[in-house]
Protein backbone atom coordinates (compact mmCIF):
# COMPACT_ATOMS: atom_id res chain seq x y z
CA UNK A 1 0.00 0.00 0.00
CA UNK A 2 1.16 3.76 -1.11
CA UNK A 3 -1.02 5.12 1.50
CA UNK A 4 -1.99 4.83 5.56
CA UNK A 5 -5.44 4.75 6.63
CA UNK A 6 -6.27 7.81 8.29
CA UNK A 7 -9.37 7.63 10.21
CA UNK A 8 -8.51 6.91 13.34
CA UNK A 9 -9.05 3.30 15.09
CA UNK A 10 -10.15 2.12 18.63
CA UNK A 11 -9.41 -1.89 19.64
CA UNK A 12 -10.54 -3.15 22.48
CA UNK A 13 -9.12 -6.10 24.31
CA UNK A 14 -8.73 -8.28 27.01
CA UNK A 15 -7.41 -12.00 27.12
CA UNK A 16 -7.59 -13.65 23.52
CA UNK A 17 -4.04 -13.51 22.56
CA UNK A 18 -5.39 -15.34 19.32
CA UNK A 19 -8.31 -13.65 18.31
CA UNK A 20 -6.73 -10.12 19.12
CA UNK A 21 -4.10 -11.47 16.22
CA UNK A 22 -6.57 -11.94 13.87
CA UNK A 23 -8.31 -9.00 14.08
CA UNK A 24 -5.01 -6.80 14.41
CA UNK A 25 -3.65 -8.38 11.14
CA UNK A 26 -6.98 -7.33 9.31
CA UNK A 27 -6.23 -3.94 10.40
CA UNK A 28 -2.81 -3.89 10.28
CA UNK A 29 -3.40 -4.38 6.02
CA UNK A 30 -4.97 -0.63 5.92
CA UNK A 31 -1.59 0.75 7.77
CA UNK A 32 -3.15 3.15 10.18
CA UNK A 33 -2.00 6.30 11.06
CA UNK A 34 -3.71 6.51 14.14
CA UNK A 35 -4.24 3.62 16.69
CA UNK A 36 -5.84 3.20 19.70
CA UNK A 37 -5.34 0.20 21.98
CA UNK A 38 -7.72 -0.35 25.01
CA UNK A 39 -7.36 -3.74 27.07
CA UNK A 40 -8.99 -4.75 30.52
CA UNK A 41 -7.40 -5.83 33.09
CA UNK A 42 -6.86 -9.14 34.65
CA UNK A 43 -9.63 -9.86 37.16
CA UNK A 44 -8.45 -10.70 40.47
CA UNK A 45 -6.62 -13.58 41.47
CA UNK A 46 -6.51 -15.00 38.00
CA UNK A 47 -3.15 -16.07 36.81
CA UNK A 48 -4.37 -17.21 33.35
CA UNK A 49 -5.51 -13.94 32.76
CA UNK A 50 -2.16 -12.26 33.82
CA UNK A 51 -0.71 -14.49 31.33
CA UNK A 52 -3.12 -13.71 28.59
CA UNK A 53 -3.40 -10.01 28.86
CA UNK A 54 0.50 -9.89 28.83
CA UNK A 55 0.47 -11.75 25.18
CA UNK A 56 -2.49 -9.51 24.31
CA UNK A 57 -0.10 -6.51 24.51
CA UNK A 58 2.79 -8.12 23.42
CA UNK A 59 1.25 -8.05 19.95
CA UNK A 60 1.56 -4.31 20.19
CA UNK A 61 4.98 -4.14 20.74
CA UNK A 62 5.90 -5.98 17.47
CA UNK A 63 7.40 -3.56 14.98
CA UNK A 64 5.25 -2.07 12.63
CA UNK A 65 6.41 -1.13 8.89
CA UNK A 66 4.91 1.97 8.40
CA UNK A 67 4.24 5.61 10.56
CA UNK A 68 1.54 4.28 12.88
CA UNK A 69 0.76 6.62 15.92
CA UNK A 70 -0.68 3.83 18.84
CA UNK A 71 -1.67 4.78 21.87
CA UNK A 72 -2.63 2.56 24.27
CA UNK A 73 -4.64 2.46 27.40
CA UNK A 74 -4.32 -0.50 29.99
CA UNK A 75 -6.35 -0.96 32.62
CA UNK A 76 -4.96 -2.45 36.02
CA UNK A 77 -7.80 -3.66 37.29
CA UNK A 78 -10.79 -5.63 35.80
CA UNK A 79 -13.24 -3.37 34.68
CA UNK A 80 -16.15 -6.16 33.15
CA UNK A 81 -17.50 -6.29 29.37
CA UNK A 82 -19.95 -3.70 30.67
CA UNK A 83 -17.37 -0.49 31.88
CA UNK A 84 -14.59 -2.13 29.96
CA UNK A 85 -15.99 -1.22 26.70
CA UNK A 86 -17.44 1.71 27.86
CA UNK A 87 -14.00 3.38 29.30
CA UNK A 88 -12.42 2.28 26.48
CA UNK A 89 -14.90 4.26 23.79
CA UNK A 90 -14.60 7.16 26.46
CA UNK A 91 -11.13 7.30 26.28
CA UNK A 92 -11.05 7.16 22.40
CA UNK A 93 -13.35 10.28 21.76
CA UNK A 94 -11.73 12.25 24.14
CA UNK A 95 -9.13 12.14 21.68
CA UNK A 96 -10.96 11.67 18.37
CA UNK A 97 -14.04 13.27 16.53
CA UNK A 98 -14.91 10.01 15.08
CA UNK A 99 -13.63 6.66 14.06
CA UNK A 100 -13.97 2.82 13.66
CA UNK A 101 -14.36 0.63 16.60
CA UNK A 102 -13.66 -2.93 16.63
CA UNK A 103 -13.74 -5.45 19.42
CA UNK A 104 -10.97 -8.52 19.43
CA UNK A 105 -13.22 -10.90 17.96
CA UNK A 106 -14.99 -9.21 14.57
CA UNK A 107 -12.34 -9.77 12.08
CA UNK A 108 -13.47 -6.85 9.13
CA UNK A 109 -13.77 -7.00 5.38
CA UNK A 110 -10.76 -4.82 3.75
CA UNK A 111 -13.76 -2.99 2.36
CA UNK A 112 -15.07 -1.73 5.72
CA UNK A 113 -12.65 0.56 6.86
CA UNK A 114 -13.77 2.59 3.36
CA UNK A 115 -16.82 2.24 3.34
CA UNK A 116 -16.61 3.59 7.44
CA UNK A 117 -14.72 6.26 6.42
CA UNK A 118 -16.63 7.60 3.38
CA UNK A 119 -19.86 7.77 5.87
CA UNK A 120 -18.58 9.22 8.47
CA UNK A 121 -17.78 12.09 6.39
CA UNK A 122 -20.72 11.88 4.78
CA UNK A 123 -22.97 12.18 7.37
CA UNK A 124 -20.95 14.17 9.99
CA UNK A 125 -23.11 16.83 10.10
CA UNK A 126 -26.87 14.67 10.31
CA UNK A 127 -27.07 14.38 13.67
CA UNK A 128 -29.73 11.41 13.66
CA UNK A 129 -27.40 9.18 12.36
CA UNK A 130 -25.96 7.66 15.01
CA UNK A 131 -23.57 4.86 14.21
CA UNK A 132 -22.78 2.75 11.42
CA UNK A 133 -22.67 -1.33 11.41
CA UNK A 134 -20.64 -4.02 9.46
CA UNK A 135 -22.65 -6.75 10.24
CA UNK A 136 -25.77 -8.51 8.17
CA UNK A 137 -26.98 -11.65 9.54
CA UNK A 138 -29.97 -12.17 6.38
CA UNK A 139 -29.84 -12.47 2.71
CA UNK A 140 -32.01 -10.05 1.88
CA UNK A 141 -31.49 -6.87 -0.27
CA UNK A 142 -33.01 -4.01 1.39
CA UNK A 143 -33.94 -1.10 -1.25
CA UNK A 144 -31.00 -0.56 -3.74
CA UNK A 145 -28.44 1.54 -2.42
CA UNK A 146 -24.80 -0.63 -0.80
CA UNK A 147 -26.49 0.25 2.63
CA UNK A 148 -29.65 1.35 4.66
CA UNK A 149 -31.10 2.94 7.70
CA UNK A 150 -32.40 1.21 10.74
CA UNK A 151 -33.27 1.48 14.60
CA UNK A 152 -30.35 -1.04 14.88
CA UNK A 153 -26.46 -1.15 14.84
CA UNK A 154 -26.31 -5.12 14.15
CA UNK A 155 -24.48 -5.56 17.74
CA UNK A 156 -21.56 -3.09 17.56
CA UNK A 157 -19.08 -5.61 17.47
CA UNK A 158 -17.16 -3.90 14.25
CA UNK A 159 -18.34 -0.37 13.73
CA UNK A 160 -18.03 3.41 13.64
CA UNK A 161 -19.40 6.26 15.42
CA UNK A 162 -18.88 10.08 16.08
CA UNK A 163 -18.26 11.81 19.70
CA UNK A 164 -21.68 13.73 19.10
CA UNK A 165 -23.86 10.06 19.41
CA UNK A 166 -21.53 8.63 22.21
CA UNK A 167 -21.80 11.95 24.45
CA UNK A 168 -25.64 11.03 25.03
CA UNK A 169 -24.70 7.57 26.47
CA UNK A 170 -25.80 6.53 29.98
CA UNK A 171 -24.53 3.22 31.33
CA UNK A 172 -27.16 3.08 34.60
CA UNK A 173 -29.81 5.14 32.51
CA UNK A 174 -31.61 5.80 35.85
CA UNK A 175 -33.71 8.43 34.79
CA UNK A 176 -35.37 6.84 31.76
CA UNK A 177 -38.64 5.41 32.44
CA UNK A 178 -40.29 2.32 30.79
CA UNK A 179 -42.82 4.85 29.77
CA UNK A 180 -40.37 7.40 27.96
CA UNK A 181 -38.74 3.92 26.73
CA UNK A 182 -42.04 2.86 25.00
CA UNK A 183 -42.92 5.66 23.44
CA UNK A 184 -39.62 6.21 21.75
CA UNK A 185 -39.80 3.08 20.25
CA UNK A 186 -42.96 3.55 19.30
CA UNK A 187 -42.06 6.63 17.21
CA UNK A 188 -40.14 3.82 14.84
CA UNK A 189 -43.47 1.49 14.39
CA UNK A 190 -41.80 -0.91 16.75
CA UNK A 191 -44.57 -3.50 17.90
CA UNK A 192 -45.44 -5.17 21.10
CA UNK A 193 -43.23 -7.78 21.49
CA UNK A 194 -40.73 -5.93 20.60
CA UNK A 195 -41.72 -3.15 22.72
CA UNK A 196 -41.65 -5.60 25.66
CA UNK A 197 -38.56 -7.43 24.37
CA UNK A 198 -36.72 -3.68 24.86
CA UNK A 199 -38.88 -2.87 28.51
CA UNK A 200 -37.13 -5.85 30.14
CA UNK A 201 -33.59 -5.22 28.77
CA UNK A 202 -33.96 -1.61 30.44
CA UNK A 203 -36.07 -3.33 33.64
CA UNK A 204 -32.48 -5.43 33.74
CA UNK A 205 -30.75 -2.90 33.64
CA UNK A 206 -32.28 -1.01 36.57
CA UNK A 207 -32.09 -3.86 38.54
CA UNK A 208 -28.09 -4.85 37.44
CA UNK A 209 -29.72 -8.19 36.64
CA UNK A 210 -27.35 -8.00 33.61
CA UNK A 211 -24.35 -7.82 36.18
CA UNK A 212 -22.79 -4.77 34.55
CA UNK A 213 -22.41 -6.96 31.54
CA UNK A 214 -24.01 -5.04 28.68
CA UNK A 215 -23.08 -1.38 27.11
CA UNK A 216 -24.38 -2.05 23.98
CA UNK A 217 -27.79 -2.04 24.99
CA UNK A 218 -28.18 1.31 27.15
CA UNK A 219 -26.14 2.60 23.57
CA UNK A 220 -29.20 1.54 21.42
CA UNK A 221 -31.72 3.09 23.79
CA UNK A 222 -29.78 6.37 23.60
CA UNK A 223 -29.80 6.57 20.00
CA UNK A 224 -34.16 5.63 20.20
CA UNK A 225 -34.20 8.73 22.88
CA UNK A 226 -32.92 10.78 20.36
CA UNK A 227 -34.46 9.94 17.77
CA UNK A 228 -32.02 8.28 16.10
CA UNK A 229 -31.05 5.47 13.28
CA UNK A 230 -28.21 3.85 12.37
CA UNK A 231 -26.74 2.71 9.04
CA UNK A 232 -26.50 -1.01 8.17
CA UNK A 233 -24.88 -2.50 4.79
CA UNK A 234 -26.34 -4.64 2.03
CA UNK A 235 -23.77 -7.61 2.58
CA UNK A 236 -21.97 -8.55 5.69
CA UNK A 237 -18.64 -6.61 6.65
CA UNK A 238 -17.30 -8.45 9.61
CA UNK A 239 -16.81 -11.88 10.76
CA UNK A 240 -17.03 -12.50 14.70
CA UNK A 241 -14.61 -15.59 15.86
CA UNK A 242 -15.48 -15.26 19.10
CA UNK A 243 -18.84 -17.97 19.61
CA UNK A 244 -16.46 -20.33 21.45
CA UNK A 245 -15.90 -20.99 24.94
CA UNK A 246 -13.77 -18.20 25.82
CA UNK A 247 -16.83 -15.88 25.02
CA UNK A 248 -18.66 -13.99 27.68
CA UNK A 249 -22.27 -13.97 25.57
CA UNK A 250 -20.65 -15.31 22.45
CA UNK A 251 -20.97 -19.30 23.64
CA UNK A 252 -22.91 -20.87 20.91
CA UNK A 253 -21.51 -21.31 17.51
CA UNK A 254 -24.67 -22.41 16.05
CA UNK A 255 -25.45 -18.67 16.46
CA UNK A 256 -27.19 -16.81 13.66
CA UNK A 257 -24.49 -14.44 13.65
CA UNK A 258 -21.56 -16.70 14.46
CA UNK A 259 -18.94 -16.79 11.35
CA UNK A 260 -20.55 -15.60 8.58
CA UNK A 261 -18.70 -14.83 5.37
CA UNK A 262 -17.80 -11.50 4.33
CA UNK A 263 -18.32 -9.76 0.88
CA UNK A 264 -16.96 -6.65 -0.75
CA UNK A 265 -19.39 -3.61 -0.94
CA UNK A 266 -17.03 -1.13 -2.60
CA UNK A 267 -17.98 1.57 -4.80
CA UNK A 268 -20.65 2.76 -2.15
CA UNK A 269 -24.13 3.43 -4.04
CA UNK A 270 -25.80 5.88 -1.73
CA UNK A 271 -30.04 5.97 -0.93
CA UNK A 272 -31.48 9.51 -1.70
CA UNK A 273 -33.46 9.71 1.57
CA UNK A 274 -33.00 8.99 5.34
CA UNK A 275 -35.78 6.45 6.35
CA UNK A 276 -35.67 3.73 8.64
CA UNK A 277 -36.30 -0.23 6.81
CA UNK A 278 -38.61 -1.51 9.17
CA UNK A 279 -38.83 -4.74 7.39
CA UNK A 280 -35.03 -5.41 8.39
CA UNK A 281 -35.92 -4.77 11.72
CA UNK A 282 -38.32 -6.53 11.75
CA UNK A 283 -36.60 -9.73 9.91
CA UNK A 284 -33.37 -9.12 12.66
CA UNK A 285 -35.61 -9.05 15.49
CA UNK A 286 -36.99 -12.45 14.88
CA UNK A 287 -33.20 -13.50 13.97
CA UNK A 288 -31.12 -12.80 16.20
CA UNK A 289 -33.19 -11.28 19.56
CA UNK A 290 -36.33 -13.02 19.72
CA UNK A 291 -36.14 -16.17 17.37
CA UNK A 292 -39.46 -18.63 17.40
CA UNK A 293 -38.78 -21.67 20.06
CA UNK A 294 -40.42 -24.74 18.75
CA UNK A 295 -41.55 -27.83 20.32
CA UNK A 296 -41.81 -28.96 23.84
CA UNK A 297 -39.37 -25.56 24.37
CA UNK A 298 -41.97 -23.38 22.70
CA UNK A 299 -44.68 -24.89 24.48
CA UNK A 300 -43.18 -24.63 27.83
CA UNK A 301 -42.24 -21.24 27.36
CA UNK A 302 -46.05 -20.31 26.88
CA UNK A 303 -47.48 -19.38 29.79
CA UNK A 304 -44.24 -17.02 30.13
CA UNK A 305 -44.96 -15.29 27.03
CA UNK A 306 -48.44 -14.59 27.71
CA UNK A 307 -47.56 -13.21 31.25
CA UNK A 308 -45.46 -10.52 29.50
CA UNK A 309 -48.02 -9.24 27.29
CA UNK A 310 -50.55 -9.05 29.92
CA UNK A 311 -47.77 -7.33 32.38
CA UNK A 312 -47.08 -5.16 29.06
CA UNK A 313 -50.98 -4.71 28.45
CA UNK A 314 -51.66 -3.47 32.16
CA UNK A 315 -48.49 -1.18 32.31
CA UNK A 316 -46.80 -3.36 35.14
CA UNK A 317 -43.46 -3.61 36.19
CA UNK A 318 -41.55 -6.80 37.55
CA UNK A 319 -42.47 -10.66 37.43
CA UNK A 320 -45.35 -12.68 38.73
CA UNK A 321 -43.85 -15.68 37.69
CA UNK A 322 -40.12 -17.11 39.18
């Protein structure tokens, strides 16, 4: 290559020696000019993750062919893949106006880091477009343009973002009510079990039934609070390697968006207007958060269902069912 890749970068780490690689070699083929390394710390006690956080920044060390500015920011204590992620993104746009975010286990498509760049630019000054995903889970074409516009970001594993949509994000979102929740979402034609899907993420969240364990979540419901989309490609851009056993959420590799195949979406056709697909929400939704159970599962997850909608029907809060 004649020429570095100048938007800047943000990886975040922790303990995957072997899946950092991967994803670090990806990037490393764009030669960019400005790097940003984040890694969590080794939780306490652990030995194994002393050991694997050391070869995690050992890679970073290695001698690099080209000018690449890194800077790097290691934590000393374990932090979680809740404030982990979180401190890390902090960190990166109080440096940066925007740039491309990857975590250590969504290996990118050459093309992405373009096709990042060229809409970041392009839409630096729309302030409802929040953040723009690599990943497609579906074969479906959604209107005719390389990408399109939707209420979701395809699970931020590989994407980009501006410091104007990550300044509105609240980790403990303590003053958003199920109420102001609902009627955001309702603003996008979201339906009810997706309304209720979203109402006991944030009831979760309130209650740190998650553990601390999410970010990516209370970042979706700040983009609905502001009336906000994102930006979602035709064909997939990133790969994630990490449905394994040293995943935190990323366990089952029978996932629908476990290893899929990447494909080149370079030149970028652009759509002429800003409107949200709600038939790829729709089609994701059943996907990837709330596919059908059939069966003796389905059937024993009844009465469950039907609780929620009443709960959701009557405005109530909580669980009468254990």
């Amino acid at each position: 290559m004649d020429k570095t890749f100048s938007t800047p970068i943000l990886l975040i780490t922790f303990n995957r020696p072997n899946h950092t690689r991967r994803v670090w070699d990806a990037i490393k083929k764009q030669q960019p000019k400005y790097m940003y390394v984040f890694q969590d710390g080794p939780r306490e006690g652990n030995e194994t993750d002393k050991e694997k956080c050391s070869a995690v920044r050992a890679i970073f060390d290695e001698p690099l062919d080209w000018d690449c500015e890194i800077k790097t920011f290691y934590s000393d204590v374990n932090l979680g893949c809740g404030k982990g992620p979180v401190t890390g993104i902090s960190w990166f746009f109080e440096n940066v106006e925007a740039g491309l975010i990857f975590e250590d286990d969504a290996v990118p498509h050459s093309d992405f880091f373009d096709y990042a760049a060229q809409l970041l630019d392009r839409y630096y000054n729309h302030a409802e477009i929040r953040a723009i995903g690599s990943m497609k889970i579906d074969r479906r074409q959604y209107g005719n343009s390389s990408y399109y516009f939707s209420m979701m970001n395809r699970n931020l594993c590989a994407w980009a973002t501006w410091r104007r949509a990550w300044k509105d994000f609240d980790y403990y979102l303590d003053n958003v009510s199920i109420k102001e929740l609902r009627k955001s979402l309702r603003k996008y034609s979201a339906g009810s079990k997706e309304i209720l899907y979203w109402s006991e993420r944030l009831q979760e969240i309130h209650s740190d039934r998650l553990n601390e364990s999410s970010w990516d979540i209370q970042f979706l419901i700040s983009i609905w609070l502001n009336n906000g989309v994102g930006i979602c490609p035709n064909v997939n851009l990133s790969t994630n390697i990490g449905f394994d056993p040293e995943g935190t959420h990323t366990t089952n590799h029978n996932s629908s968006a476990a290893n899929l195949e990447t494909h080149s979406i370079l030149p970028l056709s652009h759509p002429t207007i800003i409107k949200v697909n709600r038939e790829s929400d729709l089609n994701y939704d059943k996907l990837y958060f709330q596919p059908v159970e059939y069966g003796w599962s389905g059937i024993k997850r009844f009465p469950f269902r039907m609780n929620k909608r009443v709960k959701l029907f009557l405005g109530k809060e909580g669980s009468w069912f254990k």
